[in-house]
C-alpha atoms as a PDB file:
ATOM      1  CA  UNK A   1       0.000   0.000   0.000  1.00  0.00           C
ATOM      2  CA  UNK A   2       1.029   3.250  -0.843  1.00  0.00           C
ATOM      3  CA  UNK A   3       0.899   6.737   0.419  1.00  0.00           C
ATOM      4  CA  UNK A   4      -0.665   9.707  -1.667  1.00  0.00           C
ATOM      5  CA  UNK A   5      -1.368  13.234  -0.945  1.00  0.00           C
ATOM      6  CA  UNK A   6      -2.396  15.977  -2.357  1.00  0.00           C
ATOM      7  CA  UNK A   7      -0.407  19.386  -1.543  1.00  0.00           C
ATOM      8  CA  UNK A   8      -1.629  22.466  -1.839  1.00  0.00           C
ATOM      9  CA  UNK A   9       0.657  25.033  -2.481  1.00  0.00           C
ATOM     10  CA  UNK A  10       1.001  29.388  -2.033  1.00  0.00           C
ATOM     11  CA  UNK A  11       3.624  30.814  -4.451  1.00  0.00           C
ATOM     12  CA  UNK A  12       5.352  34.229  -4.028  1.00  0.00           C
ATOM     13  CA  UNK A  13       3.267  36.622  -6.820  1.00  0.00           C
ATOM     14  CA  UNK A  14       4.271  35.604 -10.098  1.00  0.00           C
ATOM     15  CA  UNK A  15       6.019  32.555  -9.668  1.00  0.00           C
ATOM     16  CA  UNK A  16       3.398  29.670 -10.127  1.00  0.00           C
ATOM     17  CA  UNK A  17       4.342  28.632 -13.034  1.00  0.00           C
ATOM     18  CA  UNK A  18       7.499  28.263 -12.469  1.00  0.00           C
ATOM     19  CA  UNK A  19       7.448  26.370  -8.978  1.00  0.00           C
ATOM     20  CA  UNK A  20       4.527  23.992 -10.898  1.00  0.00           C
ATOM     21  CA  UNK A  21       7.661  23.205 -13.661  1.00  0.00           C
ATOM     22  CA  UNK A  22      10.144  22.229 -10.857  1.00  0.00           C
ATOM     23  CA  UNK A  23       7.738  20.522  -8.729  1.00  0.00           C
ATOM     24  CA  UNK A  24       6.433  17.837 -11.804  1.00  0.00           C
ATOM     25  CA  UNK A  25      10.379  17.391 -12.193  1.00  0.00           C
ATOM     26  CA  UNK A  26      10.238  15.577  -8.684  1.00  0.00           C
ATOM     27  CA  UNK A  27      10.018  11.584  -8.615  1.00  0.00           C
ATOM     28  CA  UNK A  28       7.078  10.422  -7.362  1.00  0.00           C
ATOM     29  CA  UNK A  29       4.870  13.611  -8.178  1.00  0.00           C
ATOM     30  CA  UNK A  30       2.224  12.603 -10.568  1.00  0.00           C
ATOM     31  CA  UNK A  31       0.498  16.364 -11.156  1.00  0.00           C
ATOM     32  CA  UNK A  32       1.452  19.693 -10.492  1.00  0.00           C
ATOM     33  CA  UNK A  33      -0.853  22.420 -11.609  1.00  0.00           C
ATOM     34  CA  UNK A  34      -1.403  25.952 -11.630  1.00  0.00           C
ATOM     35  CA  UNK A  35      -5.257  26.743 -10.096  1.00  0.00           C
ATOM     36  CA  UNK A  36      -6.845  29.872  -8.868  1.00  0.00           C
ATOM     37  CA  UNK A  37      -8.182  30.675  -5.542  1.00  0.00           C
ATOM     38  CA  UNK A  38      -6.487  30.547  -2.227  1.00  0.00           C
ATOM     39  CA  UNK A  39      -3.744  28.660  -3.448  1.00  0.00           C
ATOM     40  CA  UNK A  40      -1.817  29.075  -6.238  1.00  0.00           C
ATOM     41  CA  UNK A  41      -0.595  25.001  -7.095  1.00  0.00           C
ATOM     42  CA  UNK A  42      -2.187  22.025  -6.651  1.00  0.00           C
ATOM     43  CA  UNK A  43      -0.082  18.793  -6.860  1.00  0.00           C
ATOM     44  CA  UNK A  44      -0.424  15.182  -5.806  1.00  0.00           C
ATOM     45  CA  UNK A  45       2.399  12.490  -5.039  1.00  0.00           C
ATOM     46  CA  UNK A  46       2.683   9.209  -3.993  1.00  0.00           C
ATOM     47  CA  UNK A  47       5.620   7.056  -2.066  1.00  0.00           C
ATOM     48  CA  UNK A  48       5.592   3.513  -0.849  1.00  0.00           C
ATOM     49  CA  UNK A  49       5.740   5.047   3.002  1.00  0.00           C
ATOM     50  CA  UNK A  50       5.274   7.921   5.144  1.00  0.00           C
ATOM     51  CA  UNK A  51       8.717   7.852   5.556  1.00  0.00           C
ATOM     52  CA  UNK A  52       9.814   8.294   1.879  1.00  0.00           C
ATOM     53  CA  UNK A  53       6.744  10.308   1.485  1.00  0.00           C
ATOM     54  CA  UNK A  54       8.788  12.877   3.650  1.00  0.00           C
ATOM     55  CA  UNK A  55      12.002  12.345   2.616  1.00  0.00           C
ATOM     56  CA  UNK A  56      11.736  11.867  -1.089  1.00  0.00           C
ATOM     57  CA  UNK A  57       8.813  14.591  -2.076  1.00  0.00           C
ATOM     58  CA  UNK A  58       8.293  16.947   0.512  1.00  0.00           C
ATOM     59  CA  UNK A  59      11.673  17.639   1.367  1.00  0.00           C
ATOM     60  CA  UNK A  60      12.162  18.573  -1.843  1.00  0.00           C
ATOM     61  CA  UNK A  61       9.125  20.382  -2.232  1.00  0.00           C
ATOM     62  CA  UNK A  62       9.938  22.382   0.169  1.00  0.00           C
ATOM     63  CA  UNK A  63      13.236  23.335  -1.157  1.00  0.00           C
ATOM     64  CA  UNK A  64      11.448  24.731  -4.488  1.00  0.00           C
ATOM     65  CA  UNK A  65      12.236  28.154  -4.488  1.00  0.00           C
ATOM     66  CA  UNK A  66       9.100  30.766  -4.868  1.00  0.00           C
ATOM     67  CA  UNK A  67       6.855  28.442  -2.064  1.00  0.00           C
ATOM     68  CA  UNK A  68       5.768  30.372   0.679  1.00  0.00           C
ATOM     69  CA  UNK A  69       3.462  28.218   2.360  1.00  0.00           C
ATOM     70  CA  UNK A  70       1.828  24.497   1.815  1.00  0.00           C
ATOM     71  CA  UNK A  71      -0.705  22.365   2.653  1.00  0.00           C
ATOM     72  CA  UNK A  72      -0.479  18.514   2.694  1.00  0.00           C
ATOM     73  CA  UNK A  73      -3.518  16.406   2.322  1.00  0.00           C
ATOM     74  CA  UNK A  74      -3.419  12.555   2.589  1.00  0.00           C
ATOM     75  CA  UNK A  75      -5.617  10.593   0.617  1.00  0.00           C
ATOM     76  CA  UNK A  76      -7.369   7.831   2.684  1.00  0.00           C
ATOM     77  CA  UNK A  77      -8.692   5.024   0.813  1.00  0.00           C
ATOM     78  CA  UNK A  78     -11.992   2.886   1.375  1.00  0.00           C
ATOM     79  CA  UNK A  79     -14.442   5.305   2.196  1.00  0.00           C
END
């Protein structure tokens, strides 16, 4: 079984685009998008832990330069 998440993501002002490009560069990321409203990229990953969920995807999310603030969402499955 493997973890998945969505992250939602607020970008400094003008730099969506470019944090959505290096963010779908990351293994294990399967969409990164641009969206409107409170957040400014919407992206969802997957790992085969918790523990390589954190240290394979987020730490390198959050080393993307332009992020100001994110919000992690794991997917439970079976309901």
């Amino acid at each position: 079984m493997s973890i998945q998440a969505y992250i939602l993501i607020q970008t400094d002002i003008g730099k969506a685009d470019s944090v959505a490009k290096a963010i779908s560069a990351i293994p294990g990321v399967t969409l990164a998008e641009g969206v409107t409203g409170p957040y400014d990229v919407i992206m969802r990953a997957e790992a085969p832990t918790m523990e390589d969920f954190g240290r394979t995807i987020l730490a390198k999310v959050q080393a993307v330069s332009g992020i100001s603030r994110t919000l992690t969402c794991p997917v439970t499955s079976g309901l």
